[in-house]
PDB file of N, CA and C in Angstrom:
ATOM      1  N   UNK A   1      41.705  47.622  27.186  1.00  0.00           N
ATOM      2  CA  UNK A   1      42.029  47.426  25.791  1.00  0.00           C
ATOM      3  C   UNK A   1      40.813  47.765  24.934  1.00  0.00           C
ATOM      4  N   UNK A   2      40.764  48.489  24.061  1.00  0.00           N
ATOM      5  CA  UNK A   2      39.898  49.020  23.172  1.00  0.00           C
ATOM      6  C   UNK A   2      39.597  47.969  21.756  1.00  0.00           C
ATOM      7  N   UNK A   3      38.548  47.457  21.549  1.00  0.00           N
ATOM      8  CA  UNK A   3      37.992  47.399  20.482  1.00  0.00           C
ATOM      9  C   UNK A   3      38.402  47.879  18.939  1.00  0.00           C
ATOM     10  N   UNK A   4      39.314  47.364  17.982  1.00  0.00           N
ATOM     11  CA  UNK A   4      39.625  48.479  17.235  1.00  0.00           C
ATOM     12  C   UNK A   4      38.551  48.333  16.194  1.00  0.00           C
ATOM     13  N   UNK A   5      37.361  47.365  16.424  1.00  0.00           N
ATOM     14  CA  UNK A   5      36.239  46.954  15.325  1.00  0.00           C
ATOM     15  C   UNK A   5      35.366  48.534  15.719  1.00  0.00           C
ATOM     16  N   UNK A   6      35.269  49.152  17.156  1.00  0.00           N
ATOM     17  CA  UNK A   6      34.782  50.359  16.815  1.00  0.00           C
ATOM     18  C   UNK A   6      35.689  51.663  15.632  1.00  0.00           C
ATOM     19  N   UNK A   7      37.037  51.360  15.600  1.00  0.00           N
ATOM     20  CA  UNK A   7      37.232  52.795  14.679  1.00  0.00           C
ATOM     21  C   UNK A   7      36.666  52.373  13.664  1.00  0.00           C
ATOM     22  N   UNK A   8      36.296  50.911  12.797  1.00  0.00           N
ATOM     23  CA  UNK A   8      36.338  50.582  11.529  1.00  0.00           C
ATOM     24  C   UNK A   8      34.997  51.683  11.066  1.00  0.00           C
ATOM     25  N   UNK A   9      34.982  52.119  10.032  1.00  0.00           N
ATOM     26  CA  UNK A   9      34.120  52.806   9.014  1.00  0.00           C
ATOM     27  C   UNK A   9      32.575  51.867   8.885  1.00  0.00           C
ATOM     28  N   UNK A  10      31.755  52.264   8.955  1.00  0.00           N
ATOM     29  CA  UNK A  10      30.096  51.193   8.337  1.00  0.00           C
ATOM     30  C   UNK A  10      30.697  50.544   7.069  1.00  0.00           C
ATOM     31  N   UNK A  11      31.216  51.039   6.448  1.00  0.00           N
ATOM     32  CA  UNK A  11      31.374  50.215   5.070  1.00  0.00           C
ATOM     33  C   UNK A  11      32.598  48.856   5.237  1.00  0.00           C
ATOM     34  N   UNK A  12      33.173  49.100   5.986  1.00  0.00           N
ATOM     35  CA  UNK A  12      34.081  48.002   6.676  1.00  0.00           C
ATOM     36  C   UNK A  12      33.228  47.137   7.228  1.00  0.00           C
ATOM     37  N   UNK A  13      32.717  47.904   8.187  1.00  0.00           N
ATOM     38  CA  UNK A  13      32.081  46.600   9.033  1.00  0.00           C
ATOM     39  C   UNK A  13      31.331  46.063   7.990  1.00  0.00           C
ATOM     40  N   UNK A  14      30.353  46.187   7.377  1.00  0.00           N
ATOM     41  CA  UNK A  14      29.489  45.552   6.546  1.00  0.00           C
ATOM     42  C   UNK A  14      30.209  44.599   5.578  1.00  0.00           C
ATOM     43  N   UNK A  15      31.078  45.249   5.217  1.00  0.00           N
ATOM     44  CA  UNK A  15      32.259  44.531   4.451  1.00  0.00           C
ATOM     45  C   UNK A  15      32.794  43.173   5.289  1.00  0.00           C
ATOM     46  N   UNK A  16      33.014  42.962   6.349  1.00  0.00           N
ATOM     47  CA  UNK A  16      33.580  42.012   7.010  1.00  0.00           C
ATOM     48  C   UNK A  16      32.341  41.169   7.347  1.00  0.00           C
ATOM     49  N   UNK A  17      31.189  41.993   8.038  1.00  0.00           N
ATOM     50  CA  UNK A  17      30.261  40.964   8.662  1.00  0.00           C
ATOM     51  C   UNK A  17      29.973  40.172   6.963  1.00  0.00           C
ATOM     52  N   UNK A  18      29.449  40.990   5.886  1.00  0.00           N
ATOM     53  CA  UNK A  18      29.334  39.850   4.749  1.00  0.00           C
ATOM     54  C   UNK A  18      30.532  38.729   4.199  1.00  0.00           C
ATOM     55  N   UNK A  19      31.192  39.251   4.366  1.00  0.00           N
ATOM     56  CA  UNK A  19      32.398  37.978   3.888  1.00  0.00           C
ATOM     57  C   UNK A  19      32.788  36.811   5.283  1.00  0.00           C
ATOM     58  N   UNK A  20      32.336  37.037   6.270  1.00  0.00           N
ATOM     59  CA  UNK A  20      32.141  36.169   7.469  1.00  0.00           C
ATOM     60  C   UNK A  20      30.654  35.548   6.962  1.00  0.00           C
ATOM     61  N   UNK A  21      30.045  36.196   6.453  1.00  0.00           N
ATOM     62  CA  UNK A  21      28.678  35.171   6.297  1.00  0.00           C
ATOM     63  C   UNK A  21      28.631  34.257   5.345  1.00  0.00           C
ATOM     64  N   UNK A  22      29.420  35.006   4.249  1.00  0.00           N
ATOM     65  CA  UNK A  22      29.627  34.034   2.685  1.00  0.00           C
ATOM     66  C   UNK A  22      30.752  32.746   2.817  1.00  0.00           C
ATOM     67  N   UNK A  23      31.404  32.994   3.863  1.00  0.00           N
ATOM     68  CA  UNK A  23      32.839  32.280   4.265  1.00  0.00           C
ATOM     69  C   UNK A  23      31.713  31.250   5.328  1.00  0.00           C
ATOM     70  N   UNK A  24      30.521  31.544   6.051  1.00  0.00           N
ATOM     71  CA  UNK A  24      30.262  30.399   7.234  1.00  0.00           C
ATOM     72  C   UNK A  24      29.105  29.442   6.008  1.00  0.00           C
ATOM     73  N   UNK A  25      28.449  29.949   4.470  1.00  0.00           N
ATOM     74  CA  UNK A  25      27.801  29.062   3.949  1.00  0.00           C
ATOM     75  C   UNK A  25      28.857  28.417   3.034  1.00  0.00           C
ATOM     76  N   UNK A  26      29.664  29.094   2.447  1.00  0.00           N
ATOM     77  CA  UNK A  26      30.548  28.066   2.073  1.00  0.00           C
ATOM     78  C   UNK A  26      31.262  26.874   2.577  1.00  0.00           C
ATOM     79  N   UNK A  27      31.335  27.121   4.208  1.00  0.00           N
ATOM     80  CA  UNK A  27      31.936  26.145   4.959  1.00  0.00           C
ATOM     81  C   UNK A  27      31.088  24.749   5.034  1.00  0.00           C
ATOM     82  N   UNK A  28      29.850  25.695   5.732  1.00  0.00           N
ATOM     83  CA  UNK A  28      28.098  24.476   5.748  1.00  0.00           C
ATOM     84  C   UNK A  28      27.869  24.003   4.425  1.00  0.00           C
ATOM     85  N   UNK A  29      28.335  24.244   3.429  1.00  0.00           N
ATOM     86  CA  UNK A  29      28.127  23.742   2.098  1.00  0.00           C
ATOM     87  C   UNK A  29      28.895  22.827   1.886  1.00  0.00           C
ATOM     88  N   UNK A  30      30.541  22.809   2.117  1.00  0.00           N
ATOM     89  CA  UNK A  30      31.437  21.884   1.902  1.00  0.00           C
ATOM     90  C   UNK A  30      31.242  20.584   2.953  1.00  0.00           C
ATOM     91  N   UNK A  31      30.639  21.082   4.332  1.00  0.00           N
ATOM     92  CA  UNK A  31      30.519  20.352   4.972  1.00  0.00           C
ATOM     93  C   UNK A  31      29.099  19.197   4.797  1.00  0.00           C
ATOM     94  N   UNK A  32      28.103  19.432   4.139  1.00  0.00           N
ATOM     95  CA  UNK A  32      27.203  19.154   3.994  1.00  0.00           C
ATOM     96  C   UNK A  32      27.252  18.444   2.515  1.00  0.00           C
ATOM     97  N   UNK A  33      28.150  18.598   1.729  1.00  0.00           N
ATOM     98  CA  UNK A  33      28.620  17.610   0.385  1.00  0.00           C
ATOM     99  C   UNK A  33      29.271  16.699   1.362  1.00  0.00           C
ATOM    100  N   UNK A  34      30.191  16.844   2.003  1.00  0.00           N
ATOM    101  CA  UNK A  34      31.260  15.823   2.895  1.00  0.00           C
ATOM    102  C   UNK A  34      30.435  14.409   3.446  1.00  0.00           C
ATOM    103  N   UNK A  35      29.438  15.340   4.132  1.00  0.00           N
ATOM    104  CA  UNK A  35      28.558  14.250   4.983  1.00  0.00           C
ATOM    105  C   UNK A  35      26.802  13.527   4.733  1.00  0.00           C
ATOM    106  N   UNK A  36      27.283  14.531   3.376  1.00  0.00           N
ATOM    107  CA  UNK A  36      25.871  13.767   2.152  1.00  0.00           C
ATOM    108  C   UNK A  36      25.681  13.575   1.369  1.00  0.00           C
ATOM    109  N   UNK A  37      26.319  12.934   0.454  1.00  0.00           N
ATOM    110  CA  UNK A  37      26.953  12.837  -0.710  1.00  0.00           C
ATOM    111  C   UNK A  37      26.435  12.366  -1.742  1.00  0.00           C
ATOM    112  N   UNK A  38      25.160  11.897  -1.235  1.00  0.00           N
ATOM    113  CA  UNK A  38      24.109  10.816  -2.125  1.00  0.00           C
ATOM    114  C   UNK A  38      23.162  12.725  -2.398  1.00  0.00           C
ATOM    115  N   UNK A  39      23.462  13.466  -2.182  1.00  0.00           N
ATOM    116  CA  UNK A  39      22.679  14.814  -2.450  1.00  0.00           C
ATOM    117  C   UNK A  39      22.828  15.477  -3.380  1.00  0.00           C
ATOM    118  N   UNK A  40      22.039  15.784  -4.283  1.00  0.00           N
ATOM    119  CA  UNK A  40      22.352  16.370  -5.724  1.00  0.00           C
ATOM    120  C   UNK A  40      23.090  18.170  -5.472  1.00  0.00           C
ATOM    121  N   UNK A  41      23.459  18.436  -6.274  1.00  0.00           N
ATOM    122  CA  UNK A  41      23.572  19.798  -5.673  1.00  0.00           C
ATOM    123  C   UNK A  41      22.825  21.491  -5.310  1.00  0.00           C
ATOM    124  N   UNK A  42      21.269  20.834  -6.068  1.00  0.00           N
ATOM    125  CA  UNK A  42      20.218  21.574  -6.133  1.00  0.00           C
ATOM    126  C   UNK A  42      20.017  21.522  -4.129  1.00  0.00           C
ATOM    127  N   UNK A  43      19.898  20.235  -4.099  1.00  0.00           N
ATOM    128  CA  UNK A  43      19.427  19.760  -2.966  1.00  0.00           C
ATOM    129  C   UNK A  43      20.263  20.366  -1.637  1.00  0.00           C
ATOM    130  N   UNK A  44      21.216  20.187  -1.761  1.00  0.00           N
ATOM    131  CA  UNK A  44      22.357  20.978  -0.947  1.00  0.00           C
ATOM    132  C   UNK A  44      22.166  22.647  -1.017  1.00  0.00           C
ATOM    133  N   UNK A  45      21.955  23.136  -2.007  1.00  0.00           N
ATOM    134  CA  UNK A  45      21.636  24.510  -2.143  1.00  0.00           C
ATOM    135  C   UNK A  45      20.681  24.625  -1.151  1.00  0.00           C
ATOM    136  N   UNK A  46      19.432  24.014  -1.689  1.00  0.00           N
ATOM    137  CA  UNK A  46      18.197  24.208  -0.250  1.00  0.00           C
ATOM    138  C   UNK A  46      18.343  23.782   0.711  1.00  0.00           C
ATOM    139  N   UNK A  47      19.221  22.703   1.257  1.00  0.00           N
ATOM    140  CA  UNK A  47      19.405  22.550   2.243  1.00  0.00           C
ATOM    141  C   UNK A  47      20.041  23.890   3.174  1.00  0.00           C
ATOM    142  N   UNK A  48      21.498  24.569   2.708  1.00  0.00           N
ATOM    143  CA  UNK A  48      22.062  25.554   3.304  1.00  0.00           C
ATOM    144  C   UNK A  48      21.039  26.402   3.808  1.00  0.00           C
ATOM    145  N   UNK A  49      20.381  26.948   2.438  1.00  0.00           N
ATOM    146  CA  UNK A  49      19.260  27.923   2.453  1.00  0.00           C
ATOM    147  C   UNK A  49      18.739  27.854   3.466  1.00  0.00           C
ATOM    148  N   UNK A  50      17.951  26.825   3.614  1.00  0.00           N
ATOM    149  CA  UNK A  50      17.185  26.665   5.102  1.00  0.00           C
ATOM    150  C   UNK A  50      18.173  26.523   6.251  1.00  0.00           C
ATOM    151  N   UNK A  51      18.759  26.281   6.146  1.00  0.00           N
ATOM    152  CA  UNK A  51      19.499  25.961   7.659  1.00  0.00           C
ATOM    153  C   UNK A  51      19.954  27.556   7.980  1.00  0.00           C
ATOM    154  N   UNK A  52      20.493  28.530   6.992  1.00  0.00           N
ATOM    155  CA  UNK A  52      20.956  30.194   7.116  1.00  0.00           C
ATOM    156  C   UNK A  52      19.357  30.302   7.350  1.00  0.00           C
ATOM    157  N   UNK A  53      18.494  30.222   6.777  1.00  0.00           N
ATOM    158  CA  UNK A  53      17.333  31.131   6.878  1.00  0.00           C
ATOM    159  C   UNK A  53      16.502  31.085   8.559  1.00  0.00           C
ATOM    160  N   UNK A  54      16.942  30.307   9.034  1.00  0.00           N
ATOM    161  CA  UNK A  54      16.146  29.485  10.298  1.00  0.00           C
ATOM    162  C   UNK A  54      17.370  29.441  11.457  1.00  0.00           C
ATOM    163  N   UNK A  55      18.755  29.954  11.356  1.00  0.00           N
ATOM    164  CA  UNK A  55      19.276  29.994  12.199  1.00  0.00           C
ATOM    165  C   UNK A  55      18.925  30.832  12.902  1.00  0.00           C
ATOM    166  N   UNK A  56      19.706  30.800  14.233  1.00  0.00           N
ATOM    167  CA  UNK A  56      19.491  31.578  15.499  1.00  0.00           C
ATOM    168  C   UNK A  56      20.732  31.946  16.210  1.00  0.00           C
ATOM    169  N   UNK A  57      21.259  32.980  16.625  1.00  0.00           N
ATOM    170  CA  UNK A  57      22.025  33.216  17.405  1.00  0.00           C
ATOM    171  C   UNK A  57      21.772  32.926  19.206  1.00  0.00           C
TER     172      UNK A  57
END
C-alpha cells in the first residue's frame, strides 16, 4: 500500500504539517487553561511557548 502523503505537492505538505502544529498548540493551550486556571493568559502564552520550543520528538 502506497503512501498517498508522497504524491502530495511541498506546498501541501507544508500546508498540513503547519495546521497540525497550530491545531497541537491550540490543544496544549486549552489544555493548560483547563488544568491551570489560577494562570493569567500572558502566562499561559509562555508557558506553551516553552513547552513547543523545548519539545522533542
Amino acid at each position: 500500500m502506497e503512501n498517498p502523503i508522497k504524491k502530495f505537492t511541498p506546498e501541501k505538505k507544508l500546508f498540513l504539517s503547519l495546521s497540525l502544529y497550530y491545531a497541537a498548540k491550540e490543544l496544549k493551550t486549552e489544555s493548560i487553561k483547563k488544568f491551570h486556571p489560577e494562570l493569567t493568559e500572558k502566562e499561559i502564552i509562555e508557558k506553551v511557548k516553552r513547552i513547543f520550543l523545548y519539545a522533542r520528538s
